[in-house]
Protein backbone atom coordinates (compact mmCIF):
# COMPACT_ATOMS: atom_id res chain seq x y z
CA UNK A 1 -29.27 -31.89 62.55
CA UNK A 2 -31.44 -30.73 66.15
CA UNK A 3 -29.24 -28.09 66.11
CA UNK A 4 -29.96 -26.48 62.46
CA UNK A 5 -33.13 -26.89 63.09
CA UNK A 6 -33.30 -24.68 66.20
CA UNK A 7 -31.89 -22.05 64.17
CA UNK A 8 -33.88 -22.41 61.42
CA UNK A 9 -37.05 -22.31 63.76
CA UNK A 10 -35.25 -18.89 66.41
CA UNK A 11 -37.62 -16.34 64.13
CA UNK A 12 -40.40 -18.83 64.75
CA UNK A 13 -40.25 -18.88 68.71
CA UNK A 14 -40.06 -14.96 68.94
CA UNK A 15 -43.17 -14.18 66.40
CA UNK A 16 -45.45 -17.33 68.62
CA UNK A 17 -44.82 -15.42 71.74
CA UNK A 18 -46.25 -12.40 70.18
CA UNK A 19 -48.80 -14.22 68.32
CA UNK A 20 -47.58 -13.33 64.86
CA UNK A 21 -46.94 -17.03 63.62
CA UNK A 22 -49.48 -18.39 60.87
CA UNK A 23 -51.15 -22.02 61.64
CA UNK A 24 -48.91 -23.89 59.39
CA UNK A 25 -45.02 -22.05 61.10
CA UNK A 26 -46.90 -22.80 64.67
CA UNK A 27 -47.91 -26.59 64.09
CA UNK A 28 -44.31 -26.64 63.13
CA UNK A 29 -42.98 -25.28 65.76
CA UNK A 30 -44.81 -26.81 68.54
CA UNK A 31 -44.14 -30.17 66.97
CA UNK A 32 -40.54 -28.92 67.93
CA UNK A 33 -40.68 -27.78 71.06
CA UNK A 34 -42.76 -31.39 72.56
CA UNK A 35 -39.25 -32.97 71.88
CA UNK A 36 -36.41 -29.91 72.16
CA UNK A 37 -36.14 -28.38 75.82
CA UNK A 38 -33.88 -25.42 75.50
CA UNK A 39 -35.74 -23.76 72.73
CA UNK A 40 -39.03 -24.56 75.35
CA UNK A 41 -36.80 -22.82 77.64
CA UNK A 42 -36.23 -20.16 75.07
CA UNK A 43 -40.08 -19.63 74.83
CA UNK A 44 -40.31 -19.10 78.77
CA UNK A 45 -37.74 -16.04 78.47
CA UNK A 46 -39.42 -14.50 75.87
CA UNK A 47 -42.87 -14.85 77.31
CA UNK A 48 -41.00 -13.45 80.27
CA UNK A 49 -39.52 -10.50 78.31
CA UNK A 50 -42.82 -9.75 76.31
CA UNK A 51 -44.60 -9.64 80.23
CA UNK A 52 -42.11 -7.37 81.66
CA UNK A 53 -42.55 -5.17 78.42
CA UNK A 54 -46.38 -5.24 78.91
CA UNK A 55 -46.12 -4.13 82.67
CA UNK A 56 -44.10 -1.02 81.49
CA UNK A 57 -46.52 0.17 78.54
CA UNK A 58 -49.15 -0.74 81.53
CA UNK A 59 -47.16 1.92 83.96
CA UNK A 60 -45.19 -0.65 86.20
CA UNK A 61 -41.33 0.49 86.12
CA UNK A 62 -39.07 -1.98 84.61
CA UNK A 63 -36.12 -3.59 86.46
CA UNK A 64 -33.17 -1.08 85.96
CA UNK A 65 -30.55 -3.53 84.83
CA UNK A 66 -32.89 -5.52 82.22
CA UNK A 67 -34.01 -1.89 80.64
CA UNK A 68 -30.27 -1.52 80.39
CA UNK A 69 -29.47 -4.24 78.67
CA UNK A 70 -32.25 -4.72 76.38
CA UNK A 71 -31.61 -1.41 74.71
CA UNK A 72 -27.66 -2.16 74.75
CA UNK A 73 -28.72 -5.19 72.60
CA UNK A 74 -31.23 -3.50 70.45
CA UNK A 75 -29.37 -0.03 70.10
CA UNK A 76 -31.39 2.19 67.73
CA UNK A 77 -33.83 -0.71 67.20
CA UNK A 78 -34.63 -0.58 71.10
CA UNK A 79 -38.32 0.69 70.37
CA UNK A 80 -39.43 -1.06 67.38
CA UNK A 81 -42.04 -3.93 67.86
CA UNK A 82 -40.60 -7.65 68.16
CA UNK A 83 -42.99 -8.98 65.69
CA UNK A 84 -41.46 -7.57 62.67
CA UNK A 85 -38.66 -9.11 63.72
CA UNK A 86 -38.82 -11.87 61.40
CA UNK A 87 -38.65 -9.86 58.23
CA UNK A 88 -35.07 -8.04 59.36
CA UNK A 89 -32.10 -9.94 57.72
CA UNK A 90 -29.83 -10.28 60.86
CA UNK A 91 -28.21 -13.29 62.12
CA UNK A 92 -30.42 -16.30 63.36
CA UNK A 93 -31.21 -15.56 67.13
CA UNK A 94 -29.46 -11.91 67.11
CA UNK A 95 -31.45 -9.12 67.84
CA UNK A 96 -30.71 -5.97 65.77
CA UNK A 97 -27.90 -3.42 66.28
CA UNK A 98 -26.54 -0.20 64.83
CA UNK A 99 -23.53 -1.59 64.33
CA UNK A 100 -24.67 -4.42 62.04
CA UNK A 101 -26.96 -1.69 59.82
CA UNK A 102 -23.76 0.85 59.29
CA UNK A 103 -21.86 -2.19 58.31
CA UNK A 104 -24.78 -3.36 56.04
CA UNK A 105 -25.47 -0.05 54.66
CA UNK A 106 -21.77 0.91 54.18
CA UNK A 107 -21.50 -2.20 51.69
CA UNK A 108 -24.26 -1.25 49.96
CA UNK A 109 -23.33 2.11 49.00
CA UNK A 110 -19.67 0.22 48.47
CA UNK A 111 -21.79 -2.38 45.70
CA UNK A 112 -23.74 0.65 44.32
CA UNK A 113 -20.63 2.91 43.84
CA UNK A 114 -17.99 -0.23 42.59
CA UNK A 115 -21.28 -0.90 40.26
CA UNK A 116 -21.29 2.62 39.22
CA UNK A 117 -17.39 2.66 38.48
CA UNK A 118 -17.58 -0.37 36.46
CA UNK A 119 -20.44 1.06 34.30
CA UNK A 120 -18.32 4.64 33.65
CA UNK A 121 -15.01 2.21 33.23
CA UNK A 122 -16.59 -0.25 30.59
CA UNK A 123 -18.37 2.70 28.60
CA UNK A 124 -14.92 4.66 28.56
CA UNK A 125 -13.39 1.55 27.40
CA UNK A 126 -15.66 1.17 25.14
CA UNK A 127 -15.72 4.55 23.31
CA UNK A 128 -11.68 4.73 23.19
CA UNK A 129 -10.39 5.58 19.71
CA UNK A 130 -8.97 2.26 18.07
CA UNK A 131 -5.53 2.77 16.51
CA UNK A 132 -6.02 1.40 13.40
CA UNK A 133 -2.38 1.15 12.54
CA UNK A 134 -1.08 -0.04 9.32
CA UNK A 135 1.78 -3.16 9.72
CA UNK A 136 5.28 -1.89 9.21
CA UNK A 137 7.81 -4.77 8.34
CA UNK A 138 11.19 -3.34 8.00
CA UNK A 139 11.27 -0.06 6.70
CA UNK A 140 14.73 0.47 6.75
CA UNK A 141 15.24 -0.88 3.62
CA UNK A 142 12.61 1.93 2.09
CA UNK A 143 14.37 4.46 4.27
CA UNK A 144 17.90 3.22 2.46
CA UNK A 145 16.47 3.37 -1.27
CA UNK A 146 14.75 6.75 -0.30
CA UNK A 147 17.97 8.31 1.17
CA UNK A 148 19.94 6.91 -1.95
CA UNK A 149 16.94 8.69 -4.22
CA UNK A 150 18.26 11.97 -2.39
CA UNK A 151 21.73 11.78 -3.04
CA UNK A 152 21.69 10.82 -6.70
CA UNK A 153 20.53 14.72 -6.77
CA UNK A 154 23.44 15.75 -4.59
CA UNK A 155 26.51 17.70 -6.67
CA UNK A 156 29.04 15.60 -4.76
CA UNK A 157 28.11 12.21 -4.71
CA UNK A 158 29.07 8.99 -6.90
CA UNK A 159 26.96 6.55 -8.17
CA UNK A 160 28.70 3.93 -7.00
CA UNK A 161 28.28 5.36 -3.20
CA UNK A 162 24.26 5.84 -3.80
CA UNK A 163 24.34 2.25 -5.18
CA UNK A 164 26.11 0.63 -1.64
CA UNK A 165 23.21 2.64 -0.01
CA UNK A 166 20.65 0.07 -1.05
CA UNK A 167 22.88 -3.23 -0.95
CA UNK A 168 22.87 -5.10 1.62
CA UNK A 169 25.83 -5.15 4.00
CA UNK A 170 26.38 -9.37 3.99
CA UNK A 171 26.49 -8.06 -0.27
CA UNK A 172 29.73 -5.89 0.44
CA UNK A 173 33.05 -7.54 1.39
CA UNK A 174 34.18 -7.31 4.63
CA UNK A 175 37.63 -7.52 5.53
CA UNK A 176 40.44 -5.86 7.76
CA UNK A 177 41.67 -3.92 4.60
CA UNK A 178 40.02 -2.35 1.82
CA UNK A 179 39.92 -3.79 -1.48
CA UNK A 180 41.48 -0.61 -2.70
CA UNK A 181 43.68 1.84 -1.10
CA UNK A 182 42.58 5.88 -0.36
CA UNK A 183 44.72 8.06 -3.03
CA UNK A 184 47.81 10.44 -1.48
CA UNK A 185 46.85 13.96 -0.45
CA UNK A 186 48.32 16.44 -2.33
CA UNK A 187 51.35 18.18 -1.87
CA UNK A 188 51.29 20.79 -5.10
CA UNK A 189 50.96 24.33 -4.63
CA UNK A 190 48.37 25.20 -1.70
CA UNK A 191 44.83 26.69 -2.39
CA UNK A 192 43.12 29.36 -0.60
CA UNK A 193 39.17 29.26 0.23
CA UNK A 194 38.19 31.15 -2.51
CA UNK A 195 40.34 28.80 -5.46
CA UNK A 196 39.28 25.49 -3.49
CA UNK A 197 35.73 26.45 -3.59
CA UNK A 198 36.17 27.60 -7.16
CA UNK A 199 37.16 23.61 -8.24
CA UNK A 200 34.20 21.95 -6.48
CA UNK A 201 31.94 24.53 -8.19
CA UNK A 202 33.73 23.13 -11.40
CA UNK A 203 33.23 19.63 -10.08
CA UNK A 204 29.15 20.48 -9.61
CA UNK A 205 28.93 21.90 -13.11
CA UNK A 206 30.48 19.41 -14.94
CA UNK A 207 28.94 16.31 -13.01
CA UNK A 208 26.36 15.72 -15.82
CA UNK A 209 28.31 16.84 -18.45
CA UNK A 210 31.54 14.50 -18.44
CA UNK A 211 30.32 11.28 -19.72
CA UNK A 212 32.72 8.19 -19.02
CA UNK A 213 32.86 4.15 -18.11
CA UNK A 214 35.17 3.08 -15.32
CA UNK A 215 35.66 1.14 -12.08
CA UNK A 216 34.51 2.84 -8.55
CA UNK A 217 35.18 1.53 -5.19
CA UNK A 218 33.10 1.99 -2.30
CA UNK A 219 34.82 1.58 1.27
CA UNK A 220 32.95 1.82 4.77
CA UNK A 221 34.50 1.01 8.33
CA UNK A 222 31.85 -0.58 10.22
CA UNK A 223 31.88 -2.21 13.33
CA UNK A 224 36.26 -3.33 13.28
CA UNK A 225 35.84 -4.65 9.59
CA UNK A 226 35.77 -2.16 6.57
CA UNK A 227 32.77 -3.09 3.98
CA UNK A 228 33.90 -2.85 0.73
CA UNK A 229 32.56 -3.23 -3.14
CA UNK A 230 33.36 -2.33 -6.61
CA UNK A 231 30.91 -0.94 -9.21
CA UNK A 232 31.29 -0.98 -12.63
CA UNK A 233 29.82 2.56 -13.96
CA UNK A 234 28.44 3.96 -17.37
CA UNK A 235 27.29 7.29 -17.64
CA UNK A 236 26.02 9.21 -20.50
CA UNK A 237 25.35 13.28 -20.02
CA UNK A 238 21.43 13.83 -20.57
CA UNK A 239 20.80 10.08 -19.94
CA UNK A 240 21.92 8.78 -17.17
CA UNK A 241 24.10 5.93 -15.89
CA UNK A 242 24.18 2.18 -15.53
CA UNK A 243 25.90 0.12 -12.20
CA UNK A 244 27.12 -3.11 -11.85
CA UNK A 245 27.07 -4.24 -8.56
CA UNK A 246 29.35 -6.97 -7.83
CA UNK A 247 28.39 -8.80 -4.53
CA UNK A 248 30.76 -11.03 -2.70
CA UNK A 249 31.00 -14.74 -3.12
CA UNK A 250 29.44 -16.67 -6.21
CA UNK A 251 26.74 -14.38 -6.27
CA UNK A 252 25.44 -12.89 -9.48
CA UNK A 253 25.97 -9.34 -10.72
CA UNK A 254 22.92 -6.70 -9.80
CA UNK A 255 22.89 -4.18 -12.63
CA UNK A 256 20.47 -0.94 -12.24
CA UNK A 257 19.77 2.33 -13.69
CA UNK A 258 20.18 5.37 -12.47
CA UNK A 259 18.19 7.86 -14.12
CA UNK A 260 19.92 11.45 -15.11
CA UNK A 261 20.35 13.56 -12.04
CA UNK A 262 17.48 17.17 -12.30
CA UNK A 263 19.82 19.70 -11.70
CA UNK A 264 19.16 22.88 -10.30
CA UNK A 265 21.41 25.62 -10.03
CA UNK A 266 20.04 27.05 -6.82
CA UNK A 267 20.31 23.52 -5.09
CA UNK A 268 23.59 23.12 -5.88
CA UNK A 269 24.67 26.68 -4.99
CA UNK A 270 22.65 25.67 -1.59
CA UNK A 271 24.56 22.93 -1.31
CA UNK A 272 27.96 24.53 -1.48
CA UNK A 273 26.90 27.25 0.48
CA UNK A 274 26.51 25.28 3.35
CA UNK A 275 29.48 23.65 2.76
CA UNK A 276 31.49 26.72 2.88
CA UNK A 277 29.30 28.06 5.74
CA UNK A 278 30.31 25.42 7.98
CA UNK A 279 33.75 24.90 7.45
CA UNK A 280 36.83 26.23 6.07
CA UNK A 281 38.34 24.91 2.63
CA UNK A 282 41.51 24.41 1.56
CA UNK A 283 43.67 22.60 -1.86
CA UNK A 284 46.63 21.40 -3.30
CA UNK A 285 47.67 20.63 -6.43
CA UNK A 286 49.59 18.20 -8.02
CA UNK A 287 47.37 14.67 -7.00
CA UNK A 288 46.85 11.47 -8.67
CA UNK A 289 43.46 9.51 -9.03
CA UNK A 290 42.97 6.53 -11.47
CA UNK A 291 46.21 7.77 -13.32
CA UNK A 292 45.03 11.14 -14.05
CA UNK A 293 46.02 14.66 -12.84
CA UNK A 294 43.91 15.88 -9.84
CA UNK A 295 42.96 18.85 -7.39
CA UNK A 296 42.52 17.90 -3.89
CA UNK A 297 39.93 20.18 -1.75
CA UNK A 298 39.70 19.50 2.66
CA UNK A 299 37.25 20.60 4.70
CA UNK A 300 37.87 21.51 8.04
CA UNK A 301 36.00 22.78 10.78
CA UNK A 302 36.53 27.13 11.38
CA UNK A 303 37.43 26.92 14.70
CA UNK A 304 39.89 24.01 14.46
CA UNK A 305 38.15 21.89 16.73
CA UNK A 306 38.92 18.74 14.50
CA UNK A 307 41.24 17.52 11.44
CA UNK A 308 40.13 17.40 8.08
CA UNK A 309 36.85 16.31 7.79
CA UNK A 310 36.15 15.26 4.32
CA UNK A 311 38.09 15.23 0.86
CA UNK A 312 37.62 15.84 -3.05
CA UNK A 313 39.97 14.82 -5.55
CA UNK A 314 39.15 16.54 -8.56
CA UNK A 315 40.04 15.68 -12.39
CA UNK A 316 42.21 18.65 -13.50
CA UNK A 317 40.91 18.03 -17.58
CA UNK A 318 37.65 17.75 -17.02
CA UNK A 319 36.22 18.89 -13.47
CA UNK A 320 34.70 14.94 -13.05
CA UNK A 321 34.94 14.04 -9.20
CA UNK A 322 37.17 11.38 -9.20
CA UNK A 323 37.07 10.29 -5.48
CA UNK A 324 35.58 11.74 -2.28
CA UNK A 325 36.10 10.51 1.74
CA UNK A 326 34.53 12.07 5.11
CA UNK A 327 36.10 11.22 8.30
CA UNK A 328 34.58 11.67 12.13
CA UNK A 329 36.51 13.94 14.38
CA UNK A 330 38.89 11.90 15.09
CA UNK A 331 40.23 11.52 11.66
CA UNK A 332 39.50 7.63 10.86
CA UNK A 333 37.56 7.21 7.21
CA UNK A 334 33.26 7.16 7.77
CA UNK A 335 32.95 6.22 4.01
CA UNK A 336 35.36 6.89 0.74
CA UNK A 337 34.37 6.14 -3.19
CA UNK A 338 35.92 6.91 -6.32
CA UNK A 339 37.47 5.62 -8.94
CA UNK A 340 39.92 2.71 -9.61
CA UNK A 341 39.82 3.25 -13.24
CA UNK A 342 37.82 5.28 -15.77
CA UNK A 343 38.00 6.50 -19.29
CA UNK A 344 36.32 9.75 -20.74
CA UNK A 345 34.09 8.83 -23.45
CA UNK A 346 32.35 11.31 -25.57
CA UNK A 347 29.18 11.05 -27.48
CA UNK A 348 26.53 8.83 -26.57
CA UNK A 349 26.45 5.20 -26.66
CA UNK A 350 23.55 2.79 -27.18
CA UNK A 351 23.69 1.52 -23.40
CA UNK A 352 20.15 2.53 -22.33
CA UNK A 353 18.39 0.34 -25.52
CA UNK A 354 17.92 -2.53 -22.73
CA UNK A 355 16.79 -0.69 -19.63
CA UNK A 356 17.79 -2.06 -16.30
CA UNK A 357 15.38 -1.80 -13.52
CA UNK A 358 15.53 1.45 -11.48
CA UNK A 359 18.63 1.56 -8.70
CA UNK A 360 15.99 3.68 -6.81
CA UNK A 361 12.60 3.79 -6.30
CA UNK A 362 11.00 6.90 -4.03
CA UNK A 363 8.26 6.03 -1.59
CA UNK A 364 7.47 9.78 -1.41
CA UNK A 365 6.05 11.01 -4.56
CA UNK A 366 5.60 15.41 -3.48
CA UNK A 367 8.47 17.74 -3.07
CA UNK A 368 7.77 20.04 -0.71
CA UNK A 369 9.45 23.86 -0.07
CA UNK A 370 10.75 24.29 3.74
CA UNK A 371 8.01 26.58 4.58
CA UNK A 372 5.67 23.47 5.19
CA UNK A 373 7.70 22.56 8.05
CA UNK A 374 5.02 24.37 10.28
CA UNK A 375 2.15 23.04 8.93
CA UNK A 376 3.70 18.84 9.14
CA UNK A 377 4.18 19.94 12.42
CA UNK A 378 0.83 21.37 13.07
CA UNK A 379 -0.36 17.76 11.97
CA UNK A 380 1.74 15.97 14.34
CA UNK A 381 5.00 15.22 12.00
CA UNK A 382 8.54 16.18 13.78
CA UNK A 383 9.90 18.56 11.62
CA UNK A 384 12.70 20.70 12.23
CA UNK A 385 14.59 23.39 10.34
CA UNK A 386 17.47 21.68 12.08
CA UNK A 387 18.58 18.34 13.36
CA UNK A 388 22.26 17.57 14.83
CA UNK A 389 23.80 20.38 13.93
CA UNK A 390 22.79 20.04 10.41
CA UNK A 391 20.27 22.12 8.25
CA UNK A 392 17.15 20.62 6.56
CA UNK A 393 17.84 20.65 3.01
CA UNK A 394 14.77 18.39 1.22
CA UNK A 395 11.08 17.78 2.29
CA UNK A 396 9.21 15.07 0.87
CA UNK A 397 5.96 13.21 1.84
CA UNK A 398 3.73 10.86 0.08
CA UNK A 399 0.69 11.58 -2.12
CA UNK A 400 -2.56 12.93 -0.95
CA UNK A 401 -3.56 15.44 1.59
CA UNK A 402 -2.83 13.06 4.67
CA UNK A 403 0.34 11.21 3.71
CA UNK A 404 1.28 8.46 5.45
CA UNK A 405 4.92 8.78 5.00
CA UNK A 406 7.26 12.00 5.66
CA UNK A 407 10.81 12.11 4.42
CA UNK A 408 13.26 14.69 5.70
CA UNK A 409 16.88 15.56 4.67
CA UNK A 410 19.50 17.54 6.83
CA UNK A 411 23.06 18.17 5.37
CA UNK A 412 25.82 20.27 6.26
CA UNK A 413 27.91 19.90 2.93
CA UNK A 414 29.69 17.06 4.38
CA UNK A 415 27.55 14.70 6.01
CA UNK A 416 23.91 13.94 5.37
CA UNK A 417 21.51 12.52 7.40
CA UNK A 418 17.88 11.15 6.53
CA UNK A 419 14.16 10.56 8.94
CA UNK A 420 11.72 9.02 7.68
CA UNK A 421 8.50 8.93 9.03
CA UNK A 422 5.51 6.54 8.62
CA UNK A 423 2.44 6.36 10.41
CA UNK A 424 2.00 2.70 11.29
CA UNK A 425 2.74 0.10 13.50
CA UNK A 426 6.63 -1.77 13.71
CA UNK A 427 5.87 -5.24 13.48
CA UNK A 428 9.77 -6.50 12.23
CA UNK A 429 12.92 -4.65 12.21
CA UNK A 430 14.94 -5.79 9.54
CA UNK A 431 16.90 -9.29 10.14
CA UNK A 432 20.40 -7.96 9.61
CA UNK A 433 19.70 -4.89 12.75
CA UNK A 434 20.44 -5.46 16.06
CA UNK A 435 18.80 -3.54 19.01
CA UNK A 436 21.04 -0.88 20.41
CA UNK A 437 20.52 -0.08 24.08
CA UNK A 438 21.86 2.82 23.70
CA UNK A 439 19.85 4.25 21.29
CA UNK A 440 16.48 2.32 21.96
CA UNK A 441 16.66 1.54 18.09
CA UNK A 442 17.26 -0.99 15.64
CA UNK A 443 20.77 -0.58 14.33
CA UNK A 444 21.84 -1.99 10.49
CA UNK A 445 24.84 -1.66 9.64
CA UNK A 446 26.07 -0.69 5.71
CA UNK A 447 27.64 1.55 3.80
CA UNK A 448 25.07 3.92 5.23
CA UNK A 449 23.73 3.35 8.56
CA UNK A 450 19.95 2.99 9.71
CA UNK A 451 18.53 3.36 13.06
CA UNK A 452 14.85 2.04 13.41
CA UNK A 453 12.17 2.20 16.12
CA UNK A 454 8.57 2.90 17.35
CA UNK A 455 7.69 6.29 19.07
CA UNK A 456 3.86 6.31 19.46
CA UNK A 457 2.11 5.97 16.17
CA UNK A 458 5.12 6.45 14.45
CA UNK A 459 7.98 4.39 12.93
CA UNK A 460 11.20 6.73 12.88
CA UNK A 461 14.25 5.58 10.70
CA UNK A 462 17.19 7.80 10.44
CA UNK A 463 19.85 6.72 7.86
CA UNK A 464 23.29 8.54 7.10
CA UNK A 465 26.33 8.66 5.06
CA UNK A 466 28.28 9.90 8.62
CA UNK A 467 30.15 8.83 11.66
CA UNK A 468 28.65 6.86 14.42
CA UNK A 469 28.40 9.82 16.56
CA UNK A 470 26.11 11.59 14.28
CA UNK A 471 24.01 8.93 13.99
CA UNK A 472 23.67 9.17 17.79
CA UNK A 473 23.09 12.67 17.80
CA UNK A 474 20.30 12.67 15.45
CA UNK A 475 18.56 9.77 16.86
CA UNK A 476 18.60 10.90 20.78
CA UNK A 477 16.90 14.49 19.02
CA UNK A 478 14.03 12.81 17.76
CA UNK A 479 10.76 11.63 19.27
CA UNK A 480 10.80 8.25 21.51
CA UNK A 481 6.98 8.11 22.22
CA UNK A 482 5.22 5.63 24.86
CA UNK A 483 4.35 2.21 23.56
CA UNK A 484 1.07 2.16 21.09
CA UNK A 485 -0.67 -0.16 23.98
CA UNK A 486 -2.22 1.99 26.31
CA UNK A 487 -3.27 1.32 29.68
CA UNK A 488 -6.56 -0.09 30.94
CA UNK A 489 -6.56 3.32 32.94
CA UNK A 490 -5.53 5.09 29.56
CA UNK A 491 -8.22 3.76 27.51
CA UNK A 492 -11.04 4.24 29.95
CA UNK A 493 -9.27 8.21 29.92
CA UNK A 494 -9.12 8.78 26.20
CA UNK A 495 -12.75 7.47 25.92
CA UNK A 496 -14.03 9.43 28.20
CA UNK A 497 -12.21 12.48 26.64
CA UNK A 498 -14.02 11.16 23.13
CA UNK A 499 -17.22 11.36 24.86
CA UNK A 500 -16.74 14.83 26.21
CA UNK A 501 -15.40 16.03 22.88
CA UNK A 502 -18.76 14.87 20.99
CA UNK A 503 -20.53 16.39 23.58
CA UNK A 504 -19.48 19.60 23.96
CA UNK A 505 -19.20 19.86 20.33
């Protein structure tokens, strides 16, 4: 306790000695010093000091070595007066030194600059643009219905293939064989480019002419097991056509509509341009689908690179597409449909007095023409005249001048792939996809194939009717943005960045 109070009462003893103490500090102290005898001690050598300091001002020289040290102690505070002593913040019973003021100075300028720093960091943070995101919950399915949507309008596609599209994969059987086998190739007479093109050119024109009701099969290797369904099909030219889904198991029958497919001669002509622009086509007569007479038509890459890559059997009566399979490059099956049995009705019937609900339902609601490709682009949409290998064929978005949703088609007669695009935020991936390492996405499995995940603002899913490979291909092409969480450091930047923006103007 004797001991805190010397310290407490060092700035005392130096101000009494030069008779700077007020009358209440000096009755304190000299009530201290009757019973403490080193700080009386303490007064001596300051009394001491303070003479010696008075005989130099006075002209008598002061002792060398106590000049010395004095000023060593002091430093740059060597000439200011001892009695303002008491107002300097230094350590009890220390006298002043440069050292000590750099050091205090230094961490002020430290406070005043972290203090600073703060203030820019907290307004920057402050003023950073909030991503108000809307909550995506798996869009995959929406991606599946839209890509369906799509090829209900193709030339070459079945109704019972667009309708596996939107089922869901634990719908479809899967098993180590199909539930019906491919039909035989064709071993007739051989066709030349210019007659093989000539019977899928039938098969385009007649697609919504040939009315009928039959049996199609749908068959998809996937994963070591081959998915599998049958669809029961109506169609009426001018109408449209009703499906019959037939899940596995004891679950009930999904029936839908599909409405009549908009044809357009200069898609379809598109459409088989490509076809024939990519790859060389060959026939054969003398084939058997369902128990009628058919063409068969291959496709198979100009330079030979591959086998056959995809096959059209082709009613010889009536030009209806009676079955259709697309392999990968090494020649096992991607998908096949077609019919088990069918019979060619004509007239209409009175199926549609009882609509069904819609098989598909678009999310985007404008068609677009290719040449907006710059402007989504412009706006911060990928969009590409090309993806994989494959051209882009359709362009859709949503309504209003800033959709929220772009849809994009590529195709190269054979395979098709689909990317759609929604601003938003991915908050679930659909529970039958599991996360591929590979392809830092959210892989579902089906008759057509989805690959889901987040790339900045933006939720990409790509869906196709193709191989694995492809699927690969188009997803490495696209956009895999940073995570929508920035940085504290990020923020603070982009806020900043605001500020200067609204400044400058």
């Amino acid at each position: 306790m004797k001991r805190r109070t010397c310290q407490r009462l060092a700035e005392f003893r130096s101000a009494y000695v030069d008779g700077a103490l007020g009358n209440q500090d000096r009755e304190s102290l000299l009530a201290h010093l009757v019973g403490c005898e080193a700080c009386r001690r303490e007064v001596e050598d300051l009394r001491r000091v303070r003479d010696l300091l008075a005989a130099v001002r006075g002209g008598s020289a002061a002792p060398s070595e106590l000049t010395r040290r004095l000023v060593s102690i002091a430093g740059a505070e060597a000439t200011a007066p001892l009695w303002i002593r008491p107002f300097r913040r230094t350590r009890p019973g220390a006298l002043p030194n440069a050292r000590r003021t750099l050091r205090l100075r230094t961490t002020a300028v430290t406070i005043v600059l972290g203090s600073l720093v703060a203030t820019a960091g907290g307004i920057g943070y402050a003023a950073a643009p909030v991503l108000d995101l809307t909550d995506i919950k798996d869009p995959s399915g929406r991606a599946q219905t839209e890509f369906a949507s799509v090829l209900t309008q193709f030339p070459l596609a079945t109704d019972a293939a667009n309708a596996a599209m939107v089922t869901s994969a634990t719908d479809l059987t899967g098993a180590a064989t199909p539930v019906v086998g491919s039909p035989d190739p064709a071993w007739g007479r051989q066709l030349g480019s210019v007659e093989a093109l000539t019977v899928l050119e039938r098969a385009v024109q007649t697609a919504t002419e040939v009315g009928y009701v039959g049996t199609q099969v749908v068959i998809a290797p996937r994963d070591g097991s081959i998915l599998s369904t049958k669809v029961a099909v109506h169609f009426e030219p001018g109408l449209g056509s009703t499906v019959t889904i037939r899940p596995t198991g004891d679950k009930p029958s999904i029936e839908r509509l599909v409405g009549k497919r908009a044809t357009s001669r200069m898609i379809d002509r598109e459409l088989l341009s490509l076809l024939s622009r990519n790859y060389a086509l060959r026939g054969a007569t003398d084939a058997e689908v369902a128990g009628r007479h058919a063409t068969m038509v291959e496709a198979v890459r100009r330079d030979l690179s591959s086998g056959v890559l995809a096959r059209w059997w082709v009613d010889n009566e009536t030009g209806l597409l009676l079955w259709s399979e697309t392999y990968d490059r090494s020649g096992a099956l991607t998908l096949a449909s077609g019919f088990s049995h069918v019979q060619i009705t004509s007239g209409q019937d009175s199926f549609l007095n009882h609509l069904p609900p819609s098989l598909t339902t678009s999310v985007t609601t404008a068609t677009l023409t290719l040449s907006h490709v710059d402007d989504l682009s412009s706006h911060g949409w990928f969009c590409s005249g090309e993806l994989a290998g494959l051209s882009l064929v359709r362009l859709r978005t949503g309504a209003g001048a800033e959709p929220a949703v772009v849809h994009m088609v590529y195709s190269d007669g054979v395979s098709t792939v689909s990317v759609f695009e929604e601003r938003g935020r991915l908050t679930a991936p659909s529970p039958e996809a599991r996360w591929d390492n590979d392809l830092q996405a959210y892989v579902r499995p089906g008759a057509s194939t989805s690959a889901t995940w987040q790339s900045g603002d933006t939720v990409f899913t790509v869906v196709t009717d193709g191989p694995a490979a492809l699927l690969a291909q188009a997803v490495q092409a696209l956009p895999h943005g940073k995570t929508l969480t920035p940085t504290t450091i990020e923020r603070v930047h982009a806020g900043w960045v605001r500020i200067i923006e609204r400044i400058v103007g």
